[in-house]
Protein backbone atom coordinates (compact mmCIF):
# COMPACT_ATOMS: atom_id res chain seq x y z
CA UNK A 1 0.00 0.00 0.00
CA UNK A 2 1.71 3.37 -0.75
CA UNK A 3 2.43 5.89 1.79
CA UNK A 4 -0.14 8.37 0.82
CA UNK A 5 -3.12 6.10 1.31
CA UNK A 6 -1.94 4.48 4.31
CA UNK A 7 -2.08 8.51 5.76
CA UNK A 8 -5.61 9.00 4.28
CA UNK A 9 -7.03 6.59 5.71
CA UNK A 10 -5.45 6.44 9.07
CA UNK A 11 -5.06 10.50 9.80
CA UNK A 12 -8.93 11.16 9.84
CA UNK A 13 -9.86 8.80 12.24
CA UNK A 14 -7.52 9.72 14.83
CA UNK A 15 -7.80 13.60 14.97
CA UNK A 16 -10.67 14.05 12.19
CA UNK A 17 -11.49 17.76 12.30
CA UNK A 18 -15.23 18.93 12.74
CA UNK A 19 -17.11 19.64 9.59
CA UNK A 20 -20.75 19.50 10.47
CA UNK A 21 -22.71 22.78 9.28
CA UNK A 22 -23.59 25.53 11.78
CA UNK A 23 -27.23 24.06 12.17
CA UNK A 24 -25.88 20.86 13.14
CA UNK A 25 -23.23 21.86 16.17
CA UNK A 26 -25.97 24.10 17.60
CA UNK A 27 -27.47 20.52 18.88
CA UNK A 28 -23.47 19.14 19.74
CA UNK A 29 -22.94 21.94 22.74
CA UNK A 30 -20.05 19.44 23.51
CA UNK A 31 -18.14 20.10 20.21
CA UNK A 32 -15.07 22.29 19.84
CA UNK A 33 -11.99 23.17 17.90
CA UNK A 34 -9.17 21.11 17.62
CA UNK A 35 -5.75 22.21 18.40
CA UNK A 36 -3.01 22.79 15.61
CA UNK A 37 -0.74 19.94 14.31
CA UNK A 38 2.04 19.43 16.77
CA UNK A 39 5.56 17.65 15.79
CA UNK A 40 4.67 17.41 12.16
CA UNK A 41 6.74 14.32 10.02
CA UNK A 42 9.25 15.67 7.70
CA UNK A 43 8.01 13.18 5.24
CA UNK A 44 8.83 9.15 4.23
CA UNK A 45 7.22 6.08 4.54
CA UNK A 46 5.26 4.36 6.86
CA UNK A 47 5.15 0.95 8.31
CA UNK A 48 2.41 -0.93 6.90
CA UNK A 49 0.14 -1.44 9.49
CA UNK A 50 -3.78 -2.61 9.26
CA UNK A 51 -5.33 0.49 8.08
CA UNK A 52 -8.25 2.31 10.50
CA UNK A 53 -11.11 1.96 8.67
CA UNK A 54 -12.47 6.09 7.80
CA UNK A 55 -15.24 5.14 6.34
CA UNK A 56 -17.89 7.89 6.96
CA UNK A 57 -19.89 6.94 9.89
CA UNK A 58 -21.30 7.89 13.12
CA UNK A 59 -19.44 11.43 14.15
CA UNK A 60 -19.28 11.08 18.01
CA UNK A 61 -18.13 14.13 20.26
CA UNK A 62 -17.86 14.01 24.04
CA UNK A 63 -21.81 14.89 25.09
CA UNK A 64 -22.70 12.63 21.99
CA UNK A 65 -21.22 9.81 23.37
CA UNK A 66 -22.64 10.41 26.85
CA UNK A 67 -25.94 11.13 25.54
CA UNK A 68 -25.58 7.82 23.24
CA UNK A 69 -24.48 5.53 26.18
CA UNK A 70 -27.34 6.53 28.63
CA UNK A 71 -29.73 5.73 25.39
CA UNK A 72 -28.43 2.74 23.94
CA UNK A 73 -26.59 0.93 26.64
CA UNK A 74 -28.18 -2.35 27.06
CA UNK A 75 -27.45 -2.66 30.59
CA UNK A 76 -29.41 0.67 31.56
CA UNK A 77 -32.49 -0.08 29.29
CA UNK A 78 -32.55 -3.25 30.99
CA UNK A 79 -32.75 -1.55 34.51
CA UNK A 80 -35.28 1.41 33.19
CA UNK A 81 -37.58 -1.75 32.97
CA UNK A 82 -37.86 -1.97 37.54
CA UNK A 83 -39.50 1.64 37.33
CA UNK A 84 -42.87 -0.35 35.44
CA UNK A 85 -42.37 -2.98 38.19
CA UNK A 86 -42.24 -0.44 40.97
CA UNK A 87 -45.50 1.53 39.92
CA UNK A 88 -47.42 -1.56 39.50
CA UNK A 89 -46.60 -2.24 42.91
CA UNK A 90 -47.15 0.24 44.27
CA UNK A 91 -51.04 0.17 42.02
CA UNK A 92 -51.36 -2.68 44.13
CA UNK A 93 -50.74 -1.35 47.37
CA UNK A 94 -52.94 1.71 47.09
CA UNK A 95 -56.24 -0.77 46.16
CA UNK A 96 -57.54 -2.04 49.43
CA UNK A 97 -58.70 -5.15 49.66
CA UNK A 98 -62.31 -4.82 49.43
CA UNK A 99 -62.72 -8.09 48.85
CA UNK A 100 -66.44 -9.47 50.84
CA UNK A 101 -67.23 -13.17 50.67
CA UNK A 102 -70.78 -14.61 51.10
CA UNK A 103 -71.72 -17.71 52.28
CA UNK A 104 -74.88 -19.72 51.66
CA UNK A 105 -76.36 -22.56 53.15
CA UNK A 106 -79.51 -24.30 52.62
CA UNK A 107 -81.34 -27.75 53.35
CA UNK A 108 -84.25 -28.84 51.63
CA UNK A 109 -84.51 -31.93 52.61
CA UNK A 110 -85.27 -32.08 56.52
CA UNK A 111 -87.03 -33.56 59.06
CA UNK A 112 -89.93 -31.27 60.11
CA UNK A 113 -92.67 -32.62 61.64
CA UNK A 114 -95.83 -30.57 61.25
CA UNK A 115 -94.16 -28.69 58.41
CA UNK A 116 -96.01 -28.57 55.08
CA UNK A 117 -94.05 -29.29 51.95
CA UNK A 118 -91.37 -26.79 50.79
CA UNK A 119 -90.12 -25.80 53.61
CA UNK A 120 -86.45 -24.70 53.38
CA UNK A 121 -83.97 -24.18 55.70
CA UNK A 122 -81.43 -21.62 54.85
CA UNK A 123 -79.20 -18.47 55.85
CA UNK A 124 -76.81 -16.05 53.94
CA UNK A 125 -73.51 -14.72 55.46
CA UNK A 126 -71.79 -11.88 54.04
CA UNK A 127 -68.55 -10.83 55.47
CA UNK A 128 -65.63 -8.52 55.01
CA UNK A 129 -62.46 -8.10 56.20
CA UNK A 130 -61.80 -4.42 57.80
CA UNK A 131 -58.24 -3.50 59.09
CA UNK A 132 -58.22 -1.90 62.43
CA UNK A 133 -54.33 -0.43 62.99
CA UNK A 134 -53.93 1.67 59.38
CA UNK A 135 -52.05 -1.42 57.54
CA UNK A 136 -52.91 0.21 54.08
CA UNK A 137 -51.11 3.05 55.02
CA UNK A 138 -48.10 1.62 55.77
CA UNK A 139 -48.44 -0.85 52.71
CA UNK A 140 -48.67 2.38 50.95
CA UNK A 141 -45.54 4.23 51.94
CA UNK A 142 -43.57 1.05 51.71
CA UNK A 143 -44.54 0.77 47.73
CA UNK A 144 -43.54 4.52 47.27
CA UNK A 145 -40.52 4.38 49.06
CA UNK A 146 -39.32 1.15 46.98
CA UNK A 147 -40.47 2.85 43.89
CA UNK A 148 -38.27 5.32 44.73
CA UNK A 149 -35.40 3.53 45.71
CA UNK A 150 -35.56 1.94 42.39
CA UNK A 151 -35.77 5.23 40.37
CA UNK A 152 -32.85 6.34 42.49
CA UNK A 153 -30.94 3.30 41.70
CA UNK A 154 -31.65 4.06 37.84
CA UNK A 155 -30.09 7.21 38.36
CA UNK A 156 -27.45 6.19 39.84
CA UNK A 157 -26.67 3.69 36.82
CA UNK A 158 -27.02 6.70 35.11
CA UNK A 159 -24.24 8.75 36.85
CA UNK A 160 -21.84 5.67 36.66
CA UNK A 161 -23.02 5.56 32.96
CA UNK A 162 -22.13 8.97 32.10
CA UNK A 163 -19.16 8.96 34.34
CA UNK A 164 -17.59 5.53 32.53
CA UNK A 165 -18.30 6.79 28.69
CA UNK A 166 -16.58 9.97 29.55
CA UNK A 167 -13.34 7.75 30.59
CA UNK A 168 -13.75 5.56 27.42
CA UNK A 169 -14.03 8.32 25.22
CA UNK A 170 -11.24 10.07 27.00
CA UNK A 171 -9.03 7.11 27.02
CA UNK A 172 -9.84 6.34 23.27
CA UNK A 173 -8.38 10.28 22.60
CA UNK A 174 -5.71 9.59 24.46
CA UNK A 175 -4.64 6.52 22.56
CA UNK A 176 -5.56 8.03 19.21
CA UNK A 177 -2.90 11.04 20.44
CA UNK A 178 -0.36 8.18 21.19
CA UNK A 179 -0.90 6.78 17.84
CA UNK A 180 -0.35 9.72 15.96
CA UNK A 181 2.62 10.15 18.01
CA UNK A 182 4.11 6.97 17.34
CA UNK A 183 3.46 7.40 13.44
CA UNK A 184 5.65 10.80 14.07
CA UNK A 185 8.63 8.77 16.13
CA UNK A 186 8.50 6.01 12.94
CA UNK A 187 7.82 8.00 10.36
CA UNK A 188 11.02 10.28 11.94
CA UNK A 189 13.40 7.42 12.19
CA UNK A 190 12.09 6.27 8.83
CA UNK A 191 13.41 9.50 7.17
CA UNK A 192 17.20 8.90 9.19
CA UNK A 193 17.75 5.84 7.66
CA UNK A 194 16.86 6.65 4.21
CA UNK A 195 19.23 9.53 4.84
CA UNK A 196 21.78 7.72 6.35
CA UNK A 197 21.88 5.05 3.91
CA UNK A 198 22.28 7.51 1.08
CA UNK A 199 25.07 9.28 2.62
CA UNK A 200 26.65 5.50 2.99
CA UNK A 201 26.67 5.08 -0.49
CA UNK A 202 28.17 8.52 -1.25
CA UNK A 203 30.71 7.67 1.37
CA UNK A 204 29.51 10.20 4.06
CA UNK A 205 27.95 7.93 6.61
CA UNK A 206 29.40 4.62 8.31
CA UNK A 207 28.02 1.34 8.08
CA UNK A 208 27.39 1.35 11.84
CA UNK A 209 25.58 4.57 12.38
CA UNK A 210 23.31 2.86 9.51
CA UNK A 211 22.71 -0.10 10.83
CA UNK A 212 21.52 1.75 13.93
CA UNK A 213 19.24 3.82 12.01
CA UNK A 214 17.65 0.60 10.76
CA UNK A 215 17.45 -1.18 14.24
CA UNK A 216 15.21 2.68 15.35
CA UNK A 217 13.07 2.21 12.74
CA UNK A 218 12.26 -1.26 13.13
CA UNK A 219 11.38 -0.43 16.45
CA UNK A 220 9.19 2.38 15.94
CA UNK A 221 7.34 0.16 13.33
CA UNK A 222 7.06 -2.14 16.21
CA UNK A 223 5.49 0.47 18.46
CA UNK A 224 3.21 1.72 15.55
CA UNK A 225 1.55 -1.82 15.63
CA UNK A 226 1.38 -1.70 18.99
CA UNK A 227 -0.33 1.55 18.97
CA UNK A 228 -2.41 0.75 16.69
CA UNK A 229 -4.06 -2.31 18.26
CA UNK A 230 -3.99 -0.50 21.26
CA UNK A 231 -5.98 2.52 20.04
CA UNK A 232 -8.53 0.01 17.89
CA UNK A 233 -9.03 -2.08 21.69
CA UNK A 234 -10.45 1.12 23.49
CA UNK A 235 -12.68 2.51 20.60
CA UNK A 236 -13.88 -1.30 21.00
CA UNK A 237 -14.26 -0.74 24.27
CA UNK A 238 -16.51 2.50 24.01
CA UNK A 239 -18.14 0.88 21.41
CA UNK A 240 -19.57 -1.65 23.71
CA UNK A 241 -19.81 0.71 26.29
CA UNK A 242 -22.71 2.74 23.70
CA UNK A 243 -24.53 -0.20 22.59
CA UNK A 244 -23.11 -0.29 18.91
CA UNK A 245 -21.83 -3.18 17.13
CA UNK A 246 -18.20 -3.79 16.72
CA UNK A 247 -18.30 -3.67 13.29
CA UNK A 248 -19.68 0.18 13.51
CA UNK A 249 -17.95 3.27 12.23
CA UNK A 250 -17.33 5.79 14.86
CA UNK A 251 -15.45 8.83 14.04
CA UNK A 252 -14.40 10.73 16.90
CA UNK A 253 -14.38 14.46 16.66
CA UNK A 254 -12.83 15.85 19.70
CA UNK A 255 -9.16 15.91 20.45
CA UNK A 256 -7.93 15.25 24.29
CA UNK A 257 -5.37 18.44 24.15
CA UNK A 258 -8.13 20.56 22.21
CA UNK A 259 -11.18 20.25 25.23
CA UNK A 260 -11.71 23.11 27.52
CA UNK A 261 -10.25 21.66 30.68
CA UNK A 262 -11.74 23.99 33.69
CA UNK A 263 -11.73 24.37 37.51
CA UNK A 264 -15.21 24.09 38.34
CA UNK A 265 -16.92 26.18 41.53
CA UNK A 266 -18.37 23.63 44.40
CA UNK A 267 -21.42 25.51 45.28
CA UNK A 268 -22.53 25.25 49.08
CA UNK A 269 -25.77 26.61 49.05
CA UNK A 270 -29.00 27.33 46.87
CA UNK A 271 -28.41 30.92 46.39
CA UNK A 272 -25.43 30.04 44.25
CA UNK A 273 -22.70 31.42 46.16
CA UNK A 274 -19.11 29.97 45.30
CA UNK A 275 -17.28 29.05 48.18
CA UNK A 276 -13.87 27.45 49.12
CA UNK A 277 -13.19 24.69 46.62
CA UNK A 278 -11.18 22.71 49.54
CA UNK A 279 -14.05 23.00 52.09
CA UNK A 280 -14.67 19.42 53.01
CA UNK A 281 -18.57 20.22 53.82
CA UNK A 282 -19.17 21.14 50.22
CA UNK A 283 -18.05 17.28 49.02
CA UNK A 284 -19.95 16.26 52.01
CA UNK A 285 -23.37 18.25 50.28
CA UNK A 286 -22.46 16.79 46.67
CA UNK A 287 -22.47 13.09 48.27
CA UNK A 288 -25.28 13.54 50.34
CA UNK A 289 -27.37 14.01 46.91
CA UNK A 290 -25.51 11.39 45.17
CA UNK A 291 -28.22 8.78 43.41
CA UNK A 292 -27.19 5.85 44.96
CA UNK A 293 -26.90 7.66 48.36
CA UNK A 294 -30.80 8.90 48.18
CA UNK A 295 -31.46 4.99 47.03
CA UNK A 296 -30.09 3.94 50.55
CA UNK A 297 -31.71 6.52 51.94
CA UNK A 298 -35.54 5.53 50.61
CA UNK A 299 -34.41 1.92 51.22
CA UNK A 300 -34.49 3.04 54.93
CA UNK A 301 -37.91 4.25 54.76
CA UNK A 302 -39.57 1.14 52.96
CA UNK A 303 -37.62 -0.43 56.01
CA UNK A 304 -39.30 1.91 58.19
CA UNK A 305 -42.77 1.10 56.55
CA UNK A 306 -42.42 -2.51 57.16
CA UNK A 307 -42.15 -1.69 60.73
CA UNK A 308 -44.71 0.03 60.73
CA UNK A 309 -47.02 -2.35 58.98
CA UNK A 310 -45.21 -5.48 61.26
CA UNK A 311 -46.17 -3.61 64.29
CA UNK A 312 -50.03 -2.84 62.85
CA UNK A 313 -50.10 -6.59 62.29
CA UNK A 314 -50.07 -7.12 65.88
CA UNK A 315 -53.69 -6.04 66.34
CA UNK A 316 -56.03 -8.64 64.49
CA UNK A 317 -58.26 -7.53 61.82
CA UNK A 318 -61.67 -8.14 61.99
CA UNK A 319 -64.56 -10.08 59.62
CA UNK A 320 -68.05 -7.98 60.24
CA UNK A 321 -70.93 -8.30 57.82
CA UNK A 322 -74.87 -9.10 58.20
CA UNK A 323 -76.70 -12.48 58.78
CA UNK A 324 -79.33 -13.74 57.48
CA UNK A 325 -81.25 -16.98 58.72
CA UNK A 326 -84.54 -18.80 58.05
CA UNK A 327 -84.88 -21.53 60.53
CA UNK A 328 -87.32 -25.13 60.10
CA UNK A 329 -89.50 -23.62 61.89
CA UNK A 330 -89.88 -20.79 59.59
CA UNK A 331 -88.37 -18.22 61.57
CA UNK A 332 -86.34 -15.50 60.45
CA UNK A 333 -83.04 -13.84 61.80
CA UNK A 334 -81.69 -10.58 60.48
CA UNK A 335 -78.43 -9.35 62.35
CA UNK A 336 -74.86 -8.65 62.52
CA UNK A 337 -71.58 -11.00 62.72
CA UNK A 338 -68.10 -10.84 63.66
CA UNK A 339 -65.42 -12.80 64.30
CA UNK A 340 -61.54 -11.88 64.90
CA UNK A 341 -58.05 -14.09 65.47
CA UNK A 342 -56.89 -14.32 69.42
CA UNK A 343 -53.29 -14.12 69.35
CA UNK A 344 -51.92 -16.01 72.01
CA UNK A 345 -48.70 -17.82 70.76
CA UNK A 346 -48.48 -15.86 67.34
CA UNK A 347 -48.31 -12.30 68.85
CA UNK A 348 -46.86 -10.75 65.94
CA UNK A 349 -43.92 -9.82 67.96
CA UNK A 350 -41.27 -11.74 66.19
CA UNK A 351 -41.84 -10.46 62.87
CA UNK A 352 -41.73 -6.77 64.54
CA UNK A 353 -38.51 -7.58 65.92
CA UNK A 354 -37.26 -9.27 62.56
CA UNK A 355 -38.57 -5.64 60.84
CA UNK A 356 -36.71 -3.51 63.10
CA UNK A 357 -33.24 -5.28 62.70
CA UNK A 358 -34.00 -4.95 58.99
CA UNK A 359 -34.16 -1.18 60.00
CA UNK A 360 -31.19 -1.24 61.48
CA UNK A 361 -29.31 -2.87 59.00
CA UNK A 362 -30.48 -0.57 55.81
CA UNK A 363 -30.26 2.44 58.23
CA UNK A 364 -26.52 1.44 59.03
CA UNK A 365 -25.80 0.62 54.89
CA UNK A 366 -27.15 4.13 54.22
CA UNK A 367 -24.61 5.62 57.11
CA UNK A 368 -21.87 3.90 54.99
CA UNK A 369 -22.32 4.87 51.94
CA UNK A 370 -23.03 8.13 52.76
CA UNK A 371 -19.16 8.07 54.42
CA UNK A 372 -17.91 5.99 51.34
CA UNK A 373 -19.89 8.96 48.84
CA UNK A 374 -17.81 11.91 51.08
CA UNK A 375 -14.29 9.80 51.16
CA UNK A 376 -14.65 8.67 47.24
CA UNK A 377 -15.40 12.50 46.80
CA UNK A 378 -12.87 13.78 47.72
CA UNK A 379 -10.24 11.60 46.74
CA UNK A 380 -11.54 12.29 43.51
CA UNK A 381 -11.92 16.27 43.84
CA UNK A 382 -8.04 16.02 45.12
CA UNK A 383 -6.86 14.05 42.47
CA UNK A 384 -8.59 16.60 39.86
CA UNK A 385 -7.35 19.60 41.51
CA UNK A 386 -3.82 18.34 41.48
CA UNK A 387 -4.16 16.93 37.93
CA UNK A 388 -5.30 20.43 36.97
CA UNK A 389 -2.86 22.97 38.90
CA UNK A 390 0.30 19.91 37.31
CA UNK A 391 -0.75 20.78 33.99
CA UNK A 392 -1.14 24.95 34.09
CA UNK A 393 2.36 24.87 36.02
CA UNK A 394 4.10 22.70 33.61
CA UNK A 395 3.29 25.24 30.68
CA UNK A 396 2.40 22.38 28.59
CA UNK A 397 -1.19 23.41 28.45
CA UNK A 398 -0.18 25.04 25.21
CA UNK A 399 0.49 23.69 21.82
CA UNK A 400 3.93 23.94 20.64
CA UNK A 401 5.65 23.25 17.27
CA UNK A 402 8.61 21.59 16.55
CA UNK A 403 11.62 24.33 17.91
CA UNK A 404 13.51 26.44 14.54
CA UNK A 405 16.53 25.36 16.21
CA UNK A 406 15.97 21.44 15.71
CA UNK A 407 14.62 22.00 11.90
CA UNK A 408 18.02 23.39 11.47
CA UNK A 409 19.19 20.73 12.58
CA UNK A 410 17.96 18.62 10.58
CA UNK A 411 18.80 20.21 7.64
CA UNK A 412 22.60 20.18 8.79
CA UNK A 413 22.07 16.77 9.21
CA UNK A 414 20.92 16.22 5.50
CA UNK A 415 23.85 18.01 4.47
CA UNK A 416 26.11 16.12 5.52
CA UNK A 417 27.50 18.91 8.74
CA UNK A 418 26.14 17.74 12.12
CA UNK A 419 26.41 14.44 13.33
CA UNK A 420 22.98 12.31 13.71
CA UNK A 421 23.96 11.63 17.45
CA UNK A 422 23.05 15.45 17.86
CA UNK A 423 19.54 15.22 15.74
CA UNK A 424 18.41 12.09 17.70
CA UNK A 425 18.92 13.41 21.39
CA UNK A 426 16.58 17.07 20.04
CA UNK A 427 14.26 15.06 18.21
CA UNK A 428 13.90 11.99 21.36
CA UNK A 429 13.35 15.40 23.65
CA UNK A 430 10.92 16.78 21.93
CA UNK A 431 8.85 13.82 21.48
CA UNK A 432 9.16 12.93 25.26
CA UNK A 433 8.10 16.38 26.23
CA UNK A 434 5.20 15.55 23.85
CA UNK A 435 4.50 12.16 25.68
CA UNK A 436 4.66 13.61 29.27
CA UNK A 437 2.02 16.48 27.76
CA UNK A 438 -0.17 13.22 26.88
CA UNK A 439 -0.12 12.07 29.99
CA UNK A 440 -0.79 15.14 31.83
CA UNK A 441 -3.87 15.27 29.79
CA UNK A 442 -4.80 11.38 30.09
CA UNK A 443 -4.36 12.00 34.17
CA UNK A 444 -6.70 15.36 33.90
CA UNK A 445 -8.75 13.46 31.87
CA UNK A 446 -9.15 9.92 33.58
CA UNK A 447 -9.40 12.21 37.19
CA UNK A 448 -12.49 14.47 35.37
CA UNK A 449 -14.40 10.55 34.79
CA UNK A 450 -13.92 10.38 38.60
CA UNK A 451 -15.09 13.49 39.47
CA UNK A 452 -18.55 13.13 37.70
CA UNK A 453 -18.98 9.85 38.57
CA UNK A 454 -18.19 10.30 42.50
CA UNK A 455 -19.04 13.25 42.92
CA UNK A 456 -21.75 13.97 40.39
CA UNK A 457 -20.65 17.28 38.87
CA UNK A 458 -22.30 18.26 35.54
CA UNK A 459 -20.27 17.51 32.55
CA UNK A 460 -20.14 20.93 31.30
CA UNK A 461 -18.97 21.93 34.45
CA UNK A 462 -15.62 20.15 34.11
CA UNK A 463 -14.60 20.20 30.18
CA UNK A 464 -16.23 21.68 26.95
């Protein structure tokens, strides 16, 4: 395959530049403009590698992906099913159980001495069931509070969603970065040894200093592969991660060193007043309203509900309804009856007890993850802040090209009047000051994924 379409198809998909019309980013908020070209090749070939396929496909950007995962991912749609589960529950629990039976009894064939024929002995019994201690009620509140635990648990899927597509996506820049920077270090070494072995057959270069040059550029080639699989694995991984095929183009549109990394304000109150980002009572509000913290939390009150309704259980309900009778004799009763359990070994005091330790066991989950929300908080606000503050001090928040000094250089170098020891050790700085500005940004990045998923921060808050 020749150089130039080996480039055209894999420069696209790893930093493919944003050319949807204005109509179309108005509805991408999460779409911005990528950075310039940083450490640009000088030229020459490149290792032959499988090709990324650029195929026009789905354009993803940062909110797209987030938006896509909370639609699409099979493990959410699955779970949005318990909120149809949880109001039919709780439909059940609101329809008291008006439920009267009747009971009929009659004998027409008896012994009745002086009783003409057709005499009939019967009666009719109609009963229901009436609940004396307020057990709907309780029935009640325990169905809403489940129902809410459940949409609370959704939620909280839903933050964890958001919060793991935002470290796929940001891991699948950063690999795409390190791909294009190992196609740079190959496609670099690629261009000494063509030099070098051209100045060996004019007689300017030695045999060793060539052999070199081809032992660097094998190993870059190496490292391209590498790269490359690499950089295929986590769009795989986001891939799954969405709910789309493996076999589906995705074109990613954002580029990890071009997003609007920003410090975002912890606000403490409702009036929107910024305080104090290190103010440990702020992380302590943001986990306190953390979805799977308020799922605990309604867990406690169905708990509470079924002590309720264990304790209402103590006091037996009671069966009341009228009578009617028409006796051999060819009487007739009209009246009332009742009738009611006795507890004497089944008090309903075991169950109570049973409830309350329930109660006392959700009650102490909620306590810990409420402390597990505020230390997972801020760890992750910690690591973000220092992640943040590393990369404005370093100065390598910045693009920067490739220095005028080096492309001298390397045109010394082509003519024959500096020695390639010289070009290597510029060139191998420059890329590792490029590689420790990747990882600056992958730790900022991977640390912002933490942040909304521990803490819960809105998206836009953090990067744009």
């Amino acid at each position: 395959m020749a150089p130039e379409q080996i480039a055209a198809e894999v420069a696209p998909v790893v930093l493919a530049a944003d050319v949807r019309p204005p109509s179309e980013l108005e509805s991408f908020p999460g779409s911005v403009a990528l950075a310039s070209a940083e450490l640009q090749p000088s030229g020459g070939e490149f290792v032959p590698t499988p090709p990324i396929n650029a195929a026009v496909g789905m354009r993803m950007d940062l909110m797209g992906a987030i938006s896509q995962g909370l639609a699409e991912n099979p493990d959410l749609v699955a779970l949005r099913q318990n909120d149809n589960v949880g109001r039919g529950v709780l439909g059940v629990a609101q329809t008291y159980p008006y439920n009267p039976f009747v009971q009929v009894r009659a004998t027409p064939y008896q012994d009745a001495p002086g009783e003409g024929v057709g005499t009939v002995y019967h009666y009719v019994l109609l009963m229901q069931r009436i609940e004396l201690a307020h057990q709907q009620r309780y029935r009640e509140q325990n169905a809403a509070s489940s129902l809410s635990q459940i949409r609370w648990s959704i939620h909280a899927a839903e933050l964890q969603n958001v919060g793991q597509s935002a470290r796929l996506y940001f891991t699948a820049l950063y690999q795409a970065e390190l791909l294009n920077q190992a196609e740079i270090a190959h496609d670099y070494n690629l261009l000494l040894k063509n030099t070098l072995e051209k100045q060996l057959d004019a007689g300017d270069a030695s045999g060793a200093d060539v052999e070199i040059a081809r032992i660097d550029a094998q190993a870059t080639g190496h490292q391209l592969r590498l790269a490359h699989a690499t950089f295929e694995a986590s769009v795989r991984d986001l891939k799954r991660q969405l709910g789309l095929a493996p076999s589906a183009d995705l074109l990613l549109t954002d580029q990890l060193t071009g997003l609007n990394w920003q410090m975002p304000l912890l606000i403490a109150d409702g009036e929107g007043n910024p305080c104090q980002r290190h103010d440990p009572g702020l992380i302590s509000n943001w986990a306190a309203s953390r979805p799977d913290v308020l799922a605990a939390l309604a867990d406690v009150d169905a708990a509470r509900a079924n002590v309720s309704l264990a304790s209402a259980a103590k006091v037996p309900d009671v069966q009341v309804g009228p009578y009617y009778q028409r006796s051999r004799d060819q009487s007739t009763y009209l009246g009332l009856q009742a009738q009611m359990d006795i507890p004497v070994l089944n008090t309903g005091r075991p169950l109570e007890r049973q409830r309350i330790a329930e109660l006392n066991q959700r009650t102490a989950v909620w306590q810990q993850l409420y402390r597990r929300a505020n230390l997972e908080g801020e760890a992750a606000w910690q690591r973000y802040q220092l992640a943040y503050e590393s990369l404005k001090e370093s100065g390598l928040d910045h693009p920067f090209e490739t220095p005028a000094a080096l492309q001298g250089l390397e045109r010394q170098f082509q003519a024959g009047e500096v020695d390639i020891t010289r070009v290597a050790l510029a060139r191998n700085s420059i890329l590792q000051r490029q590689r420790i500005r990747l990882d600056l940004y992958n730790e900022l990045a991977q640390a912002a994924a933490d942040v909304i998923a521990t803490v819960g921060l809105p998206v836009e808050q953090i990067v744009e």
